[in-house]
PDB file of N, CA and C in Angstrom:
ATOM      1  N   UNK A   1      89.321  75.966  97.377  1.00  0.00           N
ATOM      2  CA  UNK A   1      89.603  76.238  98.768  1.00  0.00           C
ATOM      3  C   UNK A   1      88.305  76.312  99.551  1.00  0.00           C
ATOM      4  N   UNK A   2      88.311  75.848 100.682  1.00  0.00           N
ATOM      5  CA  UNK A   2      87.235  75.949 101.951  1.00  0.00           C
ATOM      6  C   UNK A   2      87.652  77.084 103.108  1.00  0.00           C
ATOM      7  N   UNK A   3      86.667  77.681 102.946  1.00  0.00           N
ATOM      8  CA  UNK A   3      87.150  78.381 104.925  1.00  0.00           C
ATOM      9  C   UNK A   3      87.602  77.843 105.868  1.00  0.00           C
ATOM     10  N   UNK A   4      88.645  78.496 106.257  1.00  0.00           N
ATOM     11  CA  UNK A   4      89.565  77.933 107.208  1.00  0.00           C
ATOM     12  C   UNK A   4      90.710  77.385 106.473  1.00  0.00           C
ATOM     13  N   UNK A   5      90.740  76.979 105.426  1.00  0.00           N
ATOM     14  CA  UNK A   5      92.207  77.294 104.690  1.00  0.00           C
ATOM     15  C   UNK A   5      93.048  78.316 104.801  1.00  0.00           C
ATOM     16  N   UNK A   6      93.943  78.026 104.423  1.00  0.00           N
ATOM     17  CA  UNK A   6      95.102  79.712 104.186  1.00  0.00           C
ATOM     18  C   UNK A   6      95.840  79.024 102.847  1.00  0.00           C
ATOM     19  N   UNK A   7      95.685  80.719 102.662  1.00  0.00           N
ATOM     20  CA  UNK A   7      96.520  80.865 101.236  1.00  0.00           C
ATOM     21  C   UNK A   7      97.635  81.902 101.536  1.00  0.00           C
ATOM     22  N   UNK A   8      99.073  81.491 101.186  1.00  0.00           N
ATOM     23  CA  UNK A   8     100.116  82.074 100.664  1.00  0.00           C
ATOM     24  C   UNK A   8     100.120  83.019  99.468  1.00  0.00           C
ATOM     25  N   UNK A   9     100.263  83.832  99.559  1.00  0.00           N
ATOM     26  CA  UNK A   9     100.329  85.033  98.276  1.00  0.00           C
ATOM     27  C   UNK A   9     101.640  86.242  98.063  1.00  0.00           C
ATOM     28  N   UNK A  10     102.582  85.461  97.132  1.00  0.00           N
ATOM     29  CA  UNK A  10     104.149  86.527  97.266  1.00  0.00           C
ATOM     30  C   UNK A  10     103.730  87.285  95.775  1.00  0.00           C
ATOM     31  N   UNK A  11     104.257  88.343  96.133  1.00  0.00           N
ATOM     32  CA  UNK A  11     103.566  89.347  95.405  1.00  0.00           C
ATOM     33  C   UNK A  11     104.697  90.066  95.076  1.00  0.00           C
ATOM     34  N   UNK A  12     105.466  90.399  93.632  1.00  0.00           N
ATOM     35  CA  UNK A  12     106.454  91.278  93.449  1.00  0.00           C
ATOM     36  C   UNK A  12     106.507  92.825  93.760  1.00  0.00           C
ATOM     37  N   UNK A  13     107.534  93.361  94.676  1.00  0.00           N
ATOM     38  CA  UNK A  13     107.382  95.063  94.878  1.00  0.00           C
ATOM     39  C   UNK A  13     106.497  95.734  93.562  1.00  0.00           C
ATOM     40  N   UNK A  14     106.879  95.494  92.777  1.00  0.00           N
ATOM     41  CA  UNK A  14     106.879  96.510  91.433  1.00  0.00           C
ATOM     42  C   UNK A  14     106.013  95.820  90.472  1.00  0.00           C
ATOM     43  N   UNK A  15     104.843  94.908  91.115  1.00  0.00           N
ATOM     44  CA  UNK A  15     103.931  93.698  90.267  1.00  0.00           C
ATOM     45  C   UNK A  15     102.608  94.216  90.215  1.00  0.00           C
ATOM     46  N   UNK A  16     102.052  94.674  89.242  1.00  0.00           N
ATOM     47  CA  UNK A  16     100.431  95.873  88.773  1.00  0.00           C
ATOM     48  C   UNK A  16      99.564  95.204  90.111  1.00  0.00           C
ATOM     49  N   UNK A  17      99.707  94.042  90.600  1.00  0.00           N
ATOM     50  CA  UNK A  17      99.305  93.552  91.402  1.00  0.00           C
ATOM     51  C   UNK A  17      99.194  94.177  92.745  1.00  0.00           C
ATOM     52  N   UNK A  18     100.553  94.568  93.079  1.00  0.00           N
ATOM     53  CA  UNK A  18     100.828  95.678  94.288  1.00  0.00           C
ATOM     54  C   UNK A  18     100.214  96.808  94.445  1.00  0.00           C
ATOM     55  N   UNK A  19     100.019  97.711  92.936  1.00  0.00           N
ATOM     56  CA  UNK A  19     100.205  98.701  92.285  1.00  0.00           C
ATOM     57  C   UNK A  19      98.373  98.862  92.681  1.00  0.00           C
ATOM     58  N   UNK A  20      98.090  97.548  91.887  1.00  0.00           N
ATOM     59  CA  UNK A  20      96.246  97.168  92.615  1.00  0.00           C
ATOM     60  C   UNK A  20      95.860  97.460  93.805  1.00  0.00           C
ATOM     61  N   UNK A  21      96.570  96.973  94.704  1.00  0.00           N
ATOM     62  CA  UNK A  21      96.045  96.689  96.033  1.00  0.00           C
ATOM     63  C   UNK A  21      96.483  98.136  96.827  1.00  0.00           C
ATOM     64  N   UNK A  22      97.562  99.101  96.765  1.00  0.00           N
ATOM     65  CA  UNK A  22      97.803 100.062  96.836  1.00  0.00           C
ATOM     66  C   UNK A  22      97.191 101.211  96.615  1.00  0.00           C
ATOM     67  N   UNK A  23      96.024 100.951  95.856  1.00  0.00           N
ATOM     68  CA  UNK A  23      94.871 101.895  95.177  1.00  0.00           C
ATOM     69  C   UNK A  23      93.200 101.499  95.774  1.00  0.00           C
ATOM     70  N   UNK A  24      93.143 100.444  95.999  1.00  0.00           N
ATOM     71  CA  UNK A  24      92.232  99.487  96.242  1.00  0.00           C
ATOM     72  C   UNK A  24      92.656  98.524  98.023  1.00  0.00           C
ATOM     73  N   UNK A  25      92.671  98.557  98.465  1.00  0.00           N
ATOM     74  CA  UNK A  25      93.105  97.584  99.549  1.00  0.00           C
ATOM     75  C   UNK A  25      92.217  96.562  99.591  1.00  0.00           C
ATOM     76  N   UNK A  26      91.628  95.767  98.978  1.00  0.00           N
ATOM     77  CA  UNK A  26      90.443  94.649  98.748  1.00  0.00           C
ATOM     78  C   UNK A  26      91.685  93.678  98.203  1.00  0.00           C
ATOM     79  N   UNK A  27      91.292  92.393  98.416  1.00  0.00           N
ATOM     80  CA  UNK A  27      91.501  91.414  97.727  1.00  0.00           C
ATOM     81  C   UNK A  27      90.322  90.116  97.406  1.00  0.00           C
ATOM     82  N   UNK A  28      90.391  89.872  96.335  1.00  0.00           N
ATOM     83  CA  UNK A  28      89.720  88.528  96.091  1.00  0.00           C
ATOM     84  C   UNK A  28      90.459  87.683  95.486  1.00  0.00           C
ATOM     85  N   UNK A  29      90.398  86.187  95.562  1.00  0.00           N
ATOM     86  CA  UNK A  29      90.747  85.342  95.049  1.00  0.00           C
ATOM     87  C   UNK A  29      90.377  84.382  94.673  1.00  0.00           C
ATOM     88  N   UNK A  30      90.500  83.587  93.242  1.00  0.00           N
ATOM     89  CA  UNK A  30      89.174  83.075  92.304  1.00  0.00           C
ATOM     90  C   UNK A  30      90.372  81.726  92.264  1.00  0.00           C
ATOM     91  N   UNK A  31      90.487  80.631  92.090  1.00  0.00           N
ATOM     92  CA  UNK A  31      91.165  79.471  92.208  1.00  0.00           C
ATOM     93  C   UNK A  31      90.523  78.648  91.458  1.00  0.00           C
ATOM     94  N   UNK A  32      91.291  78.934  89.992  1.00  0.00           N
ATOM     95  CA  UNK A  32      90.677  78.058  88.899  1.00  0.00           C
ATOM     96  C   UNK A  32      91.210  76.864  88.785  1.00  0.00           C
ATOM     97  N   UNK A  33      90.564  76.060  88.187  1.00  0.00           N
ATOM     98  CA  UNK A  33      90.306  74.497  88.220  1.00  0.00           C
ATOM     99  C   UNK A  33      91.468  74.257  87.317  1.00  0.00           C
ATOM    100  N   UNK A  34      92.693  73.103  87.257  1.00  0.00           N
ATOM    101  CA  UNK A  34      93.769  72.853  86.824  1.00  0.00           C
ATOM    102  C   UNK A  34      93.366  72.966  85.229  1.00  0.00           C
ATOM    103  N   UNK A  35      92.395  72.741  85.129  1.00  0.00           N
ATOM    104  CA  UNK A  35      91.954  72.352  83.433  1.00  0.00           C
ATOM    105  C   UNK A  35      92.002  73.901  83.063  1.00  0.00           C
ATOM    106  N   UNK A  36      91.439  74.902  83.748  1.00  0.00           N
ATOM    107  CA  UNK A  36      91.597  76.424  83.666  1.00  0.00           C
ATOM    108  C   UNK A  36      93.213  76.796  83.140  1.00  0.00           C
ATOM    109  N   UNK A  37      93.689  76.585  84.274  1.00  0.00           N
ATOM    110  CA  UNK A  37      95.060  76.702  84.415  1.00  0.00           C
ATOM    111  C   UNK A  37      95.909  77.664  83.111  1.00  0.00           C
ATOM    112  N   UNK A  38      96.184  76.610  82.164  1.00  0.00           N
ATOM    113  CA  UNK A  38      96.577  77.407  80.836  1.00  0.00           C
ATOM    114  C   UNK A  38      95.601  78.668  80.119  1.00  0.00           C
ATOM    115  N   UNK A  39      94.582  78.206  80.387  1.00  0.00           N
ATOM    116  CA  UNK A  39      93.945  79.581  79.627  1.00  0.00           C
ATOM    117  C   UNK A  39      94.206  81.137  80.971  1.00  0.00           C
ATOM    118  N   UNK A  40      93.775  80.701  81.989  1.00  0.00           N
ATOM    119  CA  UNK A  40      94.159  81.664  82.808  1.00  0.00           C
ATOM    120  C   UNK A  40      95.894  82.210  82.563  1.00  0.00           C
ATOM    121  N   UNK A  41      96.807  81.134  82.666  1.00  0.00           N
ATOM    122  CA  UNK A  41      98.102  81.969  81.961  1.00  0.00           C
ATOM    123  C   UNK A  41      98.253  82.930  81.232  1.00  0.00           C
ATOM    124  N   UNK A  42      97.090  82.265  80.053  1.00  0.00           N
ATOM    125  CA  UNK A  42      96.847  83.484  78.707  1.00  0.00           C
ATOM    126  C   UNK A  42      96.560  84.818  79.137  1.00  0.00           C
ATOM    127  N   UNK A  43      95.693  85.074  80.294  1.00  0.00           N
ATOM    128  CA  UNK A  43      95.640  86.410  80.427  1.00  0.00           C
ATOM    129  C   UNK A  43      96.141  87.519  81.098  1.00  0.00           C
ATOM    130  N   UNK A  44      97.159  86.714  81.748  1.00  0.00           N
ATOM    131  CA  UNK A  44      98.135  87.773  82.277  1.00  0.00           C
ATOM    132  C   UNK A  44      98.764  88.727  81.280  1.00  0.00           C
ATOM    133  N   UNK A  45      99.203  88.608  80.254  1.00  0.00           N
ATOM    134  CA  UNK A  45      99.716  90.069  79.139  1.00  0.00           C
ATOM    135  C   UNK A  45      98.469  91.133  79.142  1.00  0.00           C
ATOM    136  N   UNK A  46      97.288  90.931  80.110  1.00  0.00           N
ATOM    137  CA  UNK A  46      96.149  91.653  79.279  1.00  0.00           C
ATOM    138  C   UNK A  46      95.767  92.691  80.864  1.00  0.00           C
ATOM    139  N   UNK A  47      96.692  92.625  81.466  1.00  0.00           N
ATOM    140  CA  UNK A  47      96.425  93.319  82.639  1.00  0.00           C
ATOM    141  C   UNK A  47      96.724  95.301  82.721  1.00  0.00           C
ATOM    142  N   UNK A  48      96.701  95.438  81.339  1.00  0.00           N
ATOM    143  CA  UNK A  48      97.500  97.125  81.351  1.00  0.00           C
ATOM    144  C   UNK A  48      98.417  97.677  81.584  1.00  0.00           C
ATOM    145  N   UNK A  49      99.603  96.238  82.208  1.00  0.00           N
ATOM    146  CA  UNK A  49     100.441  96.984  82.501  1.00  0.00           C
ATOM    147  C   UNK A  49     101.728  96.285  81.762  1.00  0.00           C
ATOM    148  N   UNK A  50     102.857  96.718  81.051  1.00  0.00           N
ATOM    149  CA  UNK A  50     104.232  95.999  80.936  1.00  0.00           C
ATOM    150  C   UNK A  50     105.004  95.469  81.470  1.00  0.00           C
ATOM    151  N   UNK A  51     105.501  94.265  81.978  1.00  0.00           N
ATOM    152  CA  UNK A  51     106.115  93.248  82.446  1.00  0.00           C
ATOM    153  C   UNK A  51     107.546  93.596  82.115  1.00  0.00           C
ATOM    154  N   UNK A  52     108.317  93.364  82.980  1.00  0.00           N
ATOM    155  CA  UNK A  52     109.686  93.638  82.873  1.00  0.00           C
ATOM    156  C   UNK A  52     110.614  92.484  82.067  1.00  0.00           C
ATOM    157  N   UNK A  53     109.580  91.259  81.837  1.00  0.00           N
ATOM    158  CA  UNK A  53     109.810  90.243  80.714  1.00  0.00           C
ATOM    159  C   UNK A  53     109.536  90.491  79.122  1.00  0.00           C
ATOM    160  N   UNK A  54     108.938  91.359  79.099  1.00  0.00           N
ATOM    161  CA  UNK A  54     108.154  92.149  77.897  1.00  0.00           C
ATOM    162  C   UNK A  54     109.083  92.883  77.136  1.00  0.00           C
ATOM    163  N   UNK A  55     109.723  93.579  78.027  1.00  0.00           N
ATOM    164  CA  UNK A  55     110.533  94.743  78.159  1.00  0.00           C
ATOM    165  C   UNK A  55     111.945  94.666  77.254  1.00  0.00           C
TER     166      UNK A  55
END
């Protein structure tokens, strides 16, 4: 992404994500390269919190 883009960001009520920003009001956003892609998948289980897919 370049400045002056916009990014869309839907964010689940109840997503550690929320839970983040609710504690923190900062955001950053890192936009990895498609080849990234799958390994970045990999690390979503590693965020501390339990997934209601988990569950």
């Amino acid at each position: 992404m370049s400045p002056g883009q916009d990014l869309v960001l839907s964010l689940d009520g109840e997503s550690q994500a929320v839970r983040n920003l609710a504690e923190r009001p900062q955001l950053v956003v890192d936009v990895a390269s498609p080849e990234l892609g799958e390994h970045t998948e990999r690390l979503a289980p590693l965020t501390g919190a339990s997934s209601p897919e988990a569950e």
